[in-house]
Protein backbone atom coordinates (compact mmCIF):
# COMPACT_ATOMS: atom_id res chain seq x y z
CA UNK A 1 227.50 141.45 222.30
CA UNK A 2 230.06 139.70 220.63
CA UNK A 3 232.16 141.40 217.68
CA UNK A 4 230.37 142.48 214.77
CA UNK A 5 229.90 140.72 211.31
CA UNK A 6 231.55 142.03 208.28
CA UNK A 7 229.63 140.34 205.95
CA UNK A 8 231.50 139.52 202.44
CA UNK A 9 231.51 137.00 199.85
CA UNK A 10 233.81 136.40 197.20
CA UNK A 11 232.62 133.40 195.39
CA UNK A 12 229.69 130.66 194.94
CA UNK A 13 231.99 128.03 196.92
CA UNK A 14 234.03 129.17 199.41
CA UNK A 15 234.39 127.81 202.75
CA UNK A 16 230.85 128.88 205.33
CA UNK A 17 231.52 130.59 208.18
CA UNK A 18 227.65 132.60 208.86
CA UNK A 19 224.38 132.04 206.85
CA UNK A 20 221.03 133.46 207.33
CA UNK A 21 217.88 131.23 207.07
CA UNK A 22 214.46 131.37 207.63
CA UNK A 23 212.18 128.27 208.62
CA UNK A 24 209.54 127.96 207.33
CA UNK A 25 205.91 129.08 209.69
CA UNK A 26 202.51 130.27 209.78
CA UNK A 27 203.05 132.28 206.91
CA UNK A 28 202.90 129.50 204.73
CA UNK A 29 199.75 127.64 206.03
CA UNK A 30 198.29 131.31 205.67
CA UNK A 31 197.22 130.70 201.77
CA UNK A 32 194.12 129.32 200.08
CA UNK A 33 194.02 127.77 196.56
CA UNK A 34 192.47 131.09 195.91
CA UNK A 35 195.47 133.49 196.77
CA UNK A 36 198.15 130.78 195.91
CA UNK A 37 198.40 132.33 192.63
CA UNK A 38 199.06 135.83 193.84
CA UNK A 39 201.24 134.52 196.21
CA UNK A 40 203.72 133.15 194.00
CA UNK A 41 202.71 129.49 194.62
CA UNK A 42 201.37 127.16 192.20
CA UNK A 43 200.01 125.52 195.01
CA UNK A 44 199.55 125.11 198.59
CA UNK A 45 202.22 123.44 201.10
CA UNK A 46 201.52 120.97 203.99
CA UNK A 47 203.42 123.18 206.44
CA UNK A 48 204.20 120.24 208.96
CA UNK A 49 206.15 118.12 205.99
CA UNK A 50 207.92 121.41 204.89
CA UNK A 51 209.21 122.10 208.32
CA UNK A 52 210.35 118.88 208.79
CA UNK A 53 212.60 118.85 205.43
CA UNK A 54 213.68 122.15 206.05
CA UNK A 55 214.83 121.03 209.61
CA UNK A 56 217.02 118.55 207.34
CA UNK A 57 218.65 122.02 206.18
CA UNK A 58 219.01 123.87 209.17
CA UNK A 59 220.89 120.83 211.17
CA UNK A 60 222.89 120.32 208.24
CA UNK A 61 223.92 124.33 208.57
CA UNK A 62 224.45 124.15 212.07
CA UNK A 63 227.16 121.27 211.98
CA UNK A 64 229.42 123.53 209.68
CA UNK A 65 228.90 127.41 210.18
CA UNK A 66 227.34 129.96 212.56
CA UNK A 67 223.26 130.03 211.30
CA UNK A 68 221.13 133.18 211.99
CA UNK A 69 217.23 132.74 211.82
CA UNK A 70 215.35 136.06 209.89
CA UNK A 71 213.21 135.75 212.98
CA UNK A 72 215.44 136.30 215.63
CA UNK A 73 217.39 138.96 214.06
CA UNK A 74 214.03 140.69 213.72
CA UNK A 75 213.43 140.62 216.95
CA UNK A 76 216.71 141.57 218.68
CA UNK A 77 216.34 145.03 215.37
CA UNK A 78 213.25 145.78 216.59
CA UNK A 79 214.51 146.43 220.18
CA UNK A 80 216.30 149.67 218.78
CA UNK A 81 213.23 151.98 218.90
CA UNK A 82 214.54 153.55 215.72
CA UNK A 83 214.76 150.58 213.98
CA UNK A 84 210.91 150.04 214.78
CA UNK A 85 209.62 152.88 214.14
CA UNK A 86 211.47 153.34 211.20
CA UNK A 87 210.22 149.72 209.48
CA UNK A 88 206.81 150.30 210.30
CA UNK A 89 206.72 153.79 208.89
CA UNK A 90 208.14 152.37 205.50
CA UNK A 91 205.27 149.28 205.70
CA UNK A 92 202.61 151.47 206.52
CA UNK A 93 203.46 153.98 203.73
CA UNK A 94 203.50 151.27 201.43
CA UNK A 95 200.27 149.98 202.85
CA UNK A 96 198.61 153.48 202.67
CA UNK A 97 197.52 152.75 206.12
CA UNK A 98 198.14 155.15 208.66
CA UNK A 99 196.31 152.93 211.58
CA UNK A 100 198.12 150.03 210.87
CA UNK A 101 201.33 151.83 212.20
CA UNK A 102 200.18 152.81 215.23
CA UNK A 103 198.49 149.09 215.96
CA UNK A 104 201.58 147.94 214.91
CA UNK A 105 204.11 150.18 217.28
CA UNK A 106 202.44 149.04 220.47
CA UNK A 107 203.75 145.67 219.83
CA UNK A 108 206.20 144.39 221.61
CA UNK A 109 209.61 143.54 219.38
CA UNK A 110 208.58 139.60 219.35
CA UNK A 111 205.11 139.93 218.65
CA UNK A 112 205.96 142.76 215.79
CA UNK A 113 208.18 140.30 214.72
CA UNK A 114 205.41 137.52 214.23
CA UNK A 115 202.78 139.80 212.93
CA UNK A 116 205.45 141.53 209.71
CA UNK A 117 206.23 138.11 208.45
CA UNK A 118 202.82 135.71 209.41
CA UNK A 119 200.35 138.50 208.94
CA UNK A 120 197.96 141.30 210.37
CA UNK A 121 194.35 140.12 210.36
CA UNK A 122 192.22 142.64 208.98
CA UNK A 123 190.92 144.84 211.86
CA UNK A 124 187.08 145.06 210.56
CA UNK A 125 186.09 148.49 211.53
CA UNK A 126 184.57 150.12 209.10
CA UNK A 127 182.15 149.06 206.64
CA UNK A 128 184.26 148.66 203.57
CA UNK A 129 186.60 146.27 205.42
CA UNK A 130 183.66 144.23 206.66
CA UNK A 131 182.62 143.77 203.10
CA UNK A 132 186.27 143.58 202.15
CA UNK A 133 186.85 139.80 200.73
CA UNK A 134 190.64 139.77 202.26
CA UNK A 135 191.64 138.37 205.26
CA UNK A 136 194.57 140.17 205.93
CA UNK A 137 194.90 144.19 206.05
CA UNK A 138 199.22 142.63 205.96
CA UNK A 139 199.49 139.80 204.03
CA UNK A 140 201.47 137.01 205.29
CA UNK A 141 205.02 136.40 203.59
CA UNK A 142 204.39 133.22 202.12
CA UNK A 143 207.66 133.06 200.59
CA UNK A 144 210.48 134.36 202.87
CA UNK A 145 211.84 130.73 203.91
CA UNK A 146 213.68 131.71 200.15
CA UNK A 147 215.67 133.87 201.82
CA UNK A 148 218.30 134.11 199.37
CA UNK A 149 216.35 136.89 197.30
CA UNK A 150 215.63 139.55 199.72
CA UNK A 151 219.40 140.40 199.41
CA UNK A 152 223.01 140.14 198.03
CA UNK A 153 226.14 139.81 199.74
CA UNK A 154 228.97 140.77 197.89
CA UNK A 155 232.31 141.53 198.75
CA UNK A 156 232.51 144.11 201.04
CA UNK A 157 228.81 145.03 200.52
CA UNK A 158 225.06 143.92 200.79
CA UNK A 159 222.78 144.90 198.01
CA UNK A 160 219.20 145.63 199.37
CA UNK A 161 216.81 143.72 196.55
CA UNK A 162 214.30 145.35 194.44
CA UNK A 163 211.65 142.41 194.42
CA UNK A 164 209.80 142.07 190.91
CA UNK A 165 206.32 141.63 193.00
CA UNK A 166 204.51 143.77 195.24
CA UNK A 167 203.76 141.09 197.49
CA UNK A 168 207.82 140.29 198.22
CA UNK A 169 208.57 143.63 199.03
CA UNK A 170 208.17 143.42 202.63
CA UNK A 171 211.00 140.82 202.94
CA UNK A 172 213.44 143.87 201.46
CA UNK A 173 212.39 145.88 203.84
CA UNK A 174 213.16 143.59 206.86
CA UNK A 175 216.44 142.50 205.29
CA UNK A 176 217.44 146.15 204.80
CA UNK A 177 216.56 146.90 208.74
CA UNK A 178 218.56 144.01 209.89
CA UNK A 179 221.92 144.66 208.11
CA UNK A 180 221.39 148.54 208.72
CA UNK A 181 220.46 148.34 212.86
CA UNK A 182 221.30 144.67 214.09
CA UNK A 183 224.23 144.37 216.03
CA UNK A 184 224.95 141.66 214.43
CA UNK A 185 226.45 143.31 211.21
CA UNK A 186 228.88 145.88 210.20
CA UNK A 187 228.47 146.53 206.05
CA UNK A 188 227.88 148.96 203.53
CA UNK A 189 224.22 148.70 202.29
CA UNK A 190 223.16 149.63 198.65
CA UNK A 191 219.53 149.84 198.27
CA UNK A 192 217.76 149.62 194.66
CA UNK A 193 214.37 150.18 196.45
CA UNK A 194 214.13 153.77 195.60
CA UNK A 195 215.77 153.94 192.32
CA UNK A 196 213.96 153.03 188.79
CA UNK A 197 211.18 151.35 189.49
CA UNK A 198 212.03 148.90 186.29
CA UNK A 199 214.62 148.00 188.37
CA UNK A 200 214.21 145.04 190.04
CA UNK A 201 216.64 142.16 190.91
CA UNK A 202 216.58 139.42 193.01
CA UNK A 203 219.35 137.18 194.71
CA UNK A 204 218.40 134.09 193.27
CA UNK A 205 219.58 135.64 190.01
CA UNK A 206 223.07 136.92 191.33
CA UNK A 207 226.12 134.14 191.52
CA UNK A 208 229.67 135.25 192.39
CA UNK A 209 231.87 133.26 190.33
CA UNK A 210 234.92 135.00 191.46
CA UNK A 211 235.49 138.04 193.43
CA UNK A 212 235.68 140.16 190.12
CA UNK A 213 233.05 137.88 188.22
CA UNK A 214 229.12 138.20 188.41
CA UNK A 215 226.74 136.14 186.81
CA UNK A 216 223.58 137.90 186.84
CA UNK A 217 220.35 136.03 185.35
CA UNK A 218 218.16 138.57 182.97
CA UNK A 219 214.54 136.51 183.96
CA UNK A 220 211.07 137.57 184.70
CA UNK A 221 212.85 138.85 188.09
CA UNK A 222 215.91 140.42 187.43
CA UNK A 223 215.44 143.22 184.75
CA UNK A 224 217.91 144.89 182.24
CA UNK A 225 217.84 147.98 184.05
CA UNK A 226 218.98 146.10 187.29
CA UNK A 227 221.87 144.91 186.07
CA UNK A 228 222.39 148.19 184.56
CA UNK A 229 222.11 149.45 188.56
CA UNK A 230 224.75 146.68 189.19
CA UNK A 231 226.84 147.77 186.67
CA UNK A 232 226.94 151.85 187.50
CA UNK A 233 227.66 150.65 191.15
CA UNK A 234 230.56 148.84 189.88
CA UNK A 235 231.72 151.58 187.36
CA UNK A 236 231.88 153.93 190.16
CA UNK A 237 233.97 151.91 192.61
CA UNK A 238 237.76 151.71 191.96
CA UNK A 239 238.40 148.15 192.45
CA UNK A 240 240.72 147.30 189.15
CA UNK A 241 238.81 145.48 186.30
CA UNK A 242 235.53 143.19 186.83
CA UNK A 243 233.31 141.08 184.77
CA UNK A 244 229.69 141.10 184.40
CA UNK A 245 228.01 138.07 182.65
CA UNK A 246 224.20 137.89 181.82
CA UNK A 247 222.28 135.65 180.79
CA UNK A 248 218.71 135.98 179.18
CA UNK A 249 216.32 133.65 180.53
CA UNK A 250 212.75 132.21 179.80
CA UNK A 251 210.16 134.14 181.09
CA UNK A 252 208.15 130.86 181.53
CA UNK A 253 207.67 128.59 183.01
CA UNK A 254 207.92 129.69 186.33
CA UNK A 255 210.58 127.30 187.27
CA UNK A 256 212.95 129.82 185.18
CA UNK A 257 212.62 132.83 187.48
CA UNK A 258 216.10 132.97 188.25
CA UNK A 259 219.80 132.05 186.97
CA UNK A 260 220.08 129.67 189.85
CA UNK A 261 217.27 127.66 188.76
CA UNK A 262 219.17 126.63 185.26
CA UNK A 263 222.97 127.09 186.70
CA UNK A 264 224.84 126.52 189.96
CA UNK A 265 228.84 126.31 190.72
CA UNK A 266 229.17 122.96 192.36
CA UNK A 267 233.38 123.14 192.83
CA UNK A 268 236.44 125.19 191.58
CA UNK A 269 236.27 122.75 188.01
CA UNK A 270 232.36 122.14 187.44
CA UNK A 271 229.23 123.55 187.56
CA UNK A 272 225.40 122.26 187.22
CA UNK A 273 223.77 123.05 184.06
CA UNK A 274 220.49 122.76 182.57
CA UNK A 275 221.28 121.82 179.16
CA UNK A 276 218.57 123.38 177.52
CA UNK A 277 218.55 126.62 178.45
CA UNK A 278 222.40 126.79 178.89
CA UNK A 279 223.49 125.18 175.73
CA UNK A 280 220.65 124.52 173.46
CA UNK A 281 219.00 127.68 172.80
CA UNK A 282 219.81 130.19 170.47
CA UNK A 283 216.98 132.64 171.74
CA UNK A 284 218.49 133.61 174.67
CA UNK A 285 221.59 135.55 174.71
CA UNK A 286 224.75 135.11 177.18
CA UNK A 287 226.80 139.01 177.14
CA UNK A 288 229.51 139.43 178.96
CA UNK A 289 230.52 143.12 180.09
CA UNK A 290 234.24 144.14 181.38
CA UNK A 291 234.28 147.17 183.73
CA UNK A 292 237.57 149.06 184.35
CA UNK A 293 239.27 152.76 184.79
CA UNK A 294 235.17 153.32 186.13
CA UNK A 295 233.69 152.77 182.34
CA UNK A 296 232.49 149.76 180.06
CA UNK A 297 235.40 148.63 178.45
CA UNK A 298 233.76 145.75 176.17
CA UNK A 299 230.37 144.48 175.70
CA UNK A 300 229.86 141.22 173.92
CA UNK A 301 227.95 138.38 172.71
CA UNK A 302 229.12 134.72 174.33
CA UNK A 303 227.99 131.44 173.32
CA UNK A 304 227.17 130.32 176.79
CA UNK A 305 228.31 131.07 180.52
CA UNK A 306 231.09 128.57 180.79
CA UNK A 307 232.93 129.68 177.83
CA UNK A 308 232.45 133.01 178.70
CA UNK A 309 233.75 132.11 182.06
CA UNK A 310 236.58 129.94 180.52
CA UNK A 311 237.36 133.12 178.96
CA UNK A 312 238.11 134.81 182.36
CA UNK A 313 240.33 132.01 183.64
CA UNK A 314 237.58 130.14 185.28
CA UNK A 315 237.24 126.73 183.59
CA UNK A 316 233.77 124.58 184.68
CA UNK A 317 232.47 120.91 183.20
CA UNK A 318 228.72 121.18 183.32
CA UNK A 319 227.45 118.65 185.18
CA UNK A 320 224.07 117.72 183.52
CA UNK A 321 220.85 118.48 185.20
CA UNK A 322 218.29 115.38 184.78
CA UNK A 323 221.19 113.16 182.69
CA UNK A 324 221.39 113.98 179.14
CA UNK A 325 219.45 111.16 177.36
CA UNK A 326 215.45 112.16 177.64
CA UNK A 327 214.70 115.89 177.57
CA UNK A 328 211.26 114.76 179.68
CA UNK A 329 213.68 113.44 182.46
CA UNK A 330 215.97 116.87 182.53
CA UNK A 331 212.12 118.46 182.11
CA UNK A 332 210.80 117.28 184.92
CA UNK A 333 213.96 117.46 187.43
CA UNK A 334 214.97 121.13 186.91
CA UNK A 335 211.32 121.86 187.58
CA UNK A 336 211.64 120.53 191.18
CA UNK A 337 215.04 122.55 191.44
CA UNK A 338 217.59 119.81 189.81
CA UNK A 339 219.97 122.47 189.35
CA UNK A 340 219.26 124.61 192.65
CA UNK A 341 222.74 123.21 194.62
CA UNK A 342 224.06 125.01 197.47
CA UNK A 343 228.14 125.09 198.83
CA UNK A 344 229.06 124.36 202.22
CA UNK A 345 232.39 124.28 200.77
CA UNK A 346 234.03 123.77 197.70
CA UNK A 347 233.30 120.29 196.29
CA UNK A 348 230.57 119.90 199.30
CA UNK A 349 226.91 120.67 198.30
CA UNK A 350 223.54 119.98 199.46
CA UNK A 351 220.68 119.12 196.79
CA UNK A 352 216.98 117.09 197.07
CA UNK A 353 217.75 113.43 197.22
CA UNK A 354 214.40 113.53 194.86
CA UNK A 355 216.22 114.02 191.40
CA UNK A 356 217.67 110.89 190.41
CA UNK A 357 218.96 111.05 187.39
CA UNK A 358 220.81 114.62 188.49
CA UNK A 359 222.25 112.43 191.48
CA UNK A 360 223.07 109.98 188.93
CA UNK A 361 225.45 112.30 186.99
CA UNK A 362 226.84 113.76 189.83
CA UNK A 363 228.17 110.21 190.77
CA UNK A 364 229.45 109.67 187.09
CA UNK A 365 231.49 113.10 188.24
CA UNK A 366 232.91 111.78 191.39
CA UNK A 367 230.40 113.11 193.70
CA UNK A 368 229.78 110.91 196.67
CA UNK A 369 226.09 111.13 197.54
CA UNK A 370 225.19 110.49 201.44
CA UNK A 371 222.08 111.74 203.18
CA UNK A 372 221.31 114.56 205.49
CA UNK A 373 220.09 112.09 208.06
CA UNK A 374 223.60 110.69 208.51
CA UNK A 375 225.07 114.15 208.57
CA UNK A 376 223.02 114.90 211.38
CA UNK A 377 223.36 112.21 213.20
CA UNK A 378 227.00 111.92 213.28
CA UNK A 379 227.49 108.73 211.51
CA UNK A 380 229.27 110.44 208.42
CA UNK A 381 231.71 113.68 208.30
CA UNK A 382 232.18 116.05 205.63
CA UNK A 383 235.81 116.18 206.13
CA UNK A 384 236.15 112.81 205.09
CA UNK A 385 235.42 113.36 201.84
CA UNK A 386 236.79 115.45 199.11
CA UNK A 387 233.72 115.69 196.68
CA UNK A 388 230.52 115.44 198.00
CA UNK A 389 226.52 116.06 197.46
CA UNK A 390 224.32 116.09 200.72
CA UNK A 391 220.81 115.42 200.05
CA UNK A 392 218.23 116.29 201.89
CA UNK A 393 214.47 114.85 201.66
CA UNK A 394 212.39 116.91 199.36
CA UNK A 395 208.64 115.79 198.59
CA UNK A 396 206.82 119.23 200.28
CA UNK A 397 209.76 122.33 199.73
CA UNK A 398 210.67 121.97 196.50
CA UNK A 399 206.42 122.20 195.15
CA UNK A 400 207.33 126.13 196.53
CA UNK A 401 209.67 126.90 193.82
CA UNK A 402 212.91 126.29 195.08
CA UNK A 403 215.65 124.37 196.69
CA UNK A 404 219.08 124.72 198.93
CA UNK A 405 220.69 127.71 197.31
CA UNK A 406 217.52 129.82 196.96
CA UNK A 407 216.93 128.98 200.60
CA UNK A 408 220.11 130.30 202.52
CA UNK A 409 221.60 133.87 202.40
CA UNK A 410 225.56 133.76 202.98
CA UNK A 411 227.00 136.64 205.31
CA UNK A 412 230.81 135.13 205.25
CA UNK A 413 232.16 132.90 202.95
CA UNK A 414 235.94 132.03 203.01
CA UNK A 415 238.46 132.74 200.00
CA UNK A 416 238.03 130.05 197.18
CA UNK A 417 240.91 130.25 195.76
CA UNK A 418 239.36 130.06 192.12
């Protein structure tokens, strides 16, 4: 086995070295227009397109840094017998099914594997299953291929997420047994899962501006009381003075579940905004919160995140998401993730080629704009180009609720120098 990981990352931006991904499977093509709802979806995916766009992604990945799949990490865990029993017993407890553990245990590590993230059929053994109306007695994770939320890498730590919905809990779970057994890893792990049940916070809503700057999205995800768990982990290390920024979000529509949904970092001087939410509104308020000598030190009102960030020494030009001339146009393209960029490096991001008038403004900002395809197939180079935006084809992933950033987890990131 090769040396361990230390995972850590210090900003949105810095250089890739390791990411963790998860394609995409059967999962998804396990969901009806009937249990869409409850699964998170508006509506159901054609698996074979999605896999194909994704596979954009993950070639894209694999050109610059070391890529992991949730899958295979699973498997190799599950090989430690502790690891497997342990997992199970946590599933089964939440389950309230004893019998599912011990159907579950005689699995072999890959088949566990397939069976925790595509589903157990229900076993139909007594009467009340028979006339049960559900298929599975394990419900498939329809949404894991957004990795991004089942954990936090921070420096020098992984948070463990506390997922808003029942139904995403699992994918905590998994993520917490892979960073705590895989050989893979070596980190400290701070779980939320048993704390407040209020609680709850999700990755999607956690950017690291700067090594001693969060911005943490307050949304129908992320609670108050999770960034209050953020904040009394912070107040009791003894790491000089950090910033916490949060932002209130809509609770709907559902395309405003998390900060990185309305606000990305695209380089060291910009950022993507959707105006909107960002700038526009009154109703939702931007605090920022200074932690040092292990106490709150301040706690204020901002206007908005990049003048609270300006504040800090970390100076971003929003970079409009949709244009700025037809609220239907910036409507429509933050709703199919117009704002959802992810950083191979800084300056070099990877968006859906669908959202043209974002694409538009990012050119205006001296953003070159070249395809995935040509990535892939050698005929252009990142490192022959200062800023640019990689776009990958999006008709299938982004009708899931997401796009680049909410589908990659970074273990190592390199110094930004912000």
């Amino acid at each position: 086995m090769e040396e361990r990981i230390v995972p850590g990352v210090t900003s949105e931006i810095g250089k890739l070295e390791t990411v963790i991904i998860h394609s995409p499977g059967p999962e998804v093509e396990n969901m009806t227009p009937g249990n869409a709802e409850r699964a998170l979806y508006s509506d159901i995916l054609n698996l074979s397109i999605a896999r194909k766009e994704y596979s954009e992604l993950e070639q894209v990945l694999r050109k610059y840094a070391s890529v992991f799949q949730v899958k295979d990490l699973l498997v190799e865990t599950l090989e430690v017998q502790e690891a497997k029993e342990s997992l199970t017993a946590q599933i089964c407890e939440d389950e309230n099914d004893c019998e599912l553990r011990d159907r579950l245990l005689e699995k072999s590590p890959r088949e566990l594997a397939g069976l925790l993230i595509e589903g157990v059929v229900i076993d139909n053994n007594t009467l009340t299953r028979f006339l049960s109306r559900e298929r599975y007695s394990l419900p498939p994770l329809h949404n894991f291929f957004f990795v991004r939320d089942a954990a936090i890498v921070m420096p020098g730590s992984v948070f463990i997420s506390r997922m808003a919905n029942r139904i995403r809990e699992r994918e905590a779970l998994i993520m917490d047994t892979i960073f705590n057994y895989s050989n893979r890893f070596s980190t400290e792990i701070i779980r939320t899962m048993n704390r407040n049940p209020a609680a709850t916070i999700e990755g999607g809503d956690v950017l690291i501006a700067r090594e001693d700057v969060l911005l943490i999205g307050n949304s129908a995800r992320t609670s108050s009381q999770g960034i209050d768990f953020v904040l009394d982990i912070i107040k009791k290390q003894n790491n000089g003075k950090k910033h916490i920024i949060a932002q209130e979000l809509p609770g709907t529509p559902e395309s405003f579940i998390h900060l990185d949904m309305v606000f990305t970092i695209l380089d060291r001087d910009c950022c993507m905004v959707y105006e909107p939410v960002i700038y526009r509104s009154s109703k939702y308020q931007t605090v920022s919160i200074t932690i040092e000598n292990k106490r709150v030190s301040s706690i204020r009102e901002e206007r908005n995140i990049p003048e609270a960030l300006s504040k800090l020494g970390i100076d971003l030009k929003p970079v409009y998401c949709g244009g700025r001339s037809d609220p239907w146009v910036q409507e429509r393209e933050q709703w199919h993730s117009g704002t959802n960029f992810f950083a191979l490096e800084p300056g070099k991001i990877i968006g859906y080629e669908r959202n043209n008038y974002t694409i538009d403004e990012m050119s205006r900002n001296g953003f070159e704009v070249i395809r995935a395809a040509d990535i892939i197939s050698g005929n252009a180079d990142l490192k022959n180009y200062k800023k640019v935006l990689v776009t990958l084809e999006g008709s299938e992933l982004p009708r899931g609720g997401g796009g680049p950033r909410c589908m990659t987890l970074p273990v190592k990131r390199k110094p930004a120098d912000l």
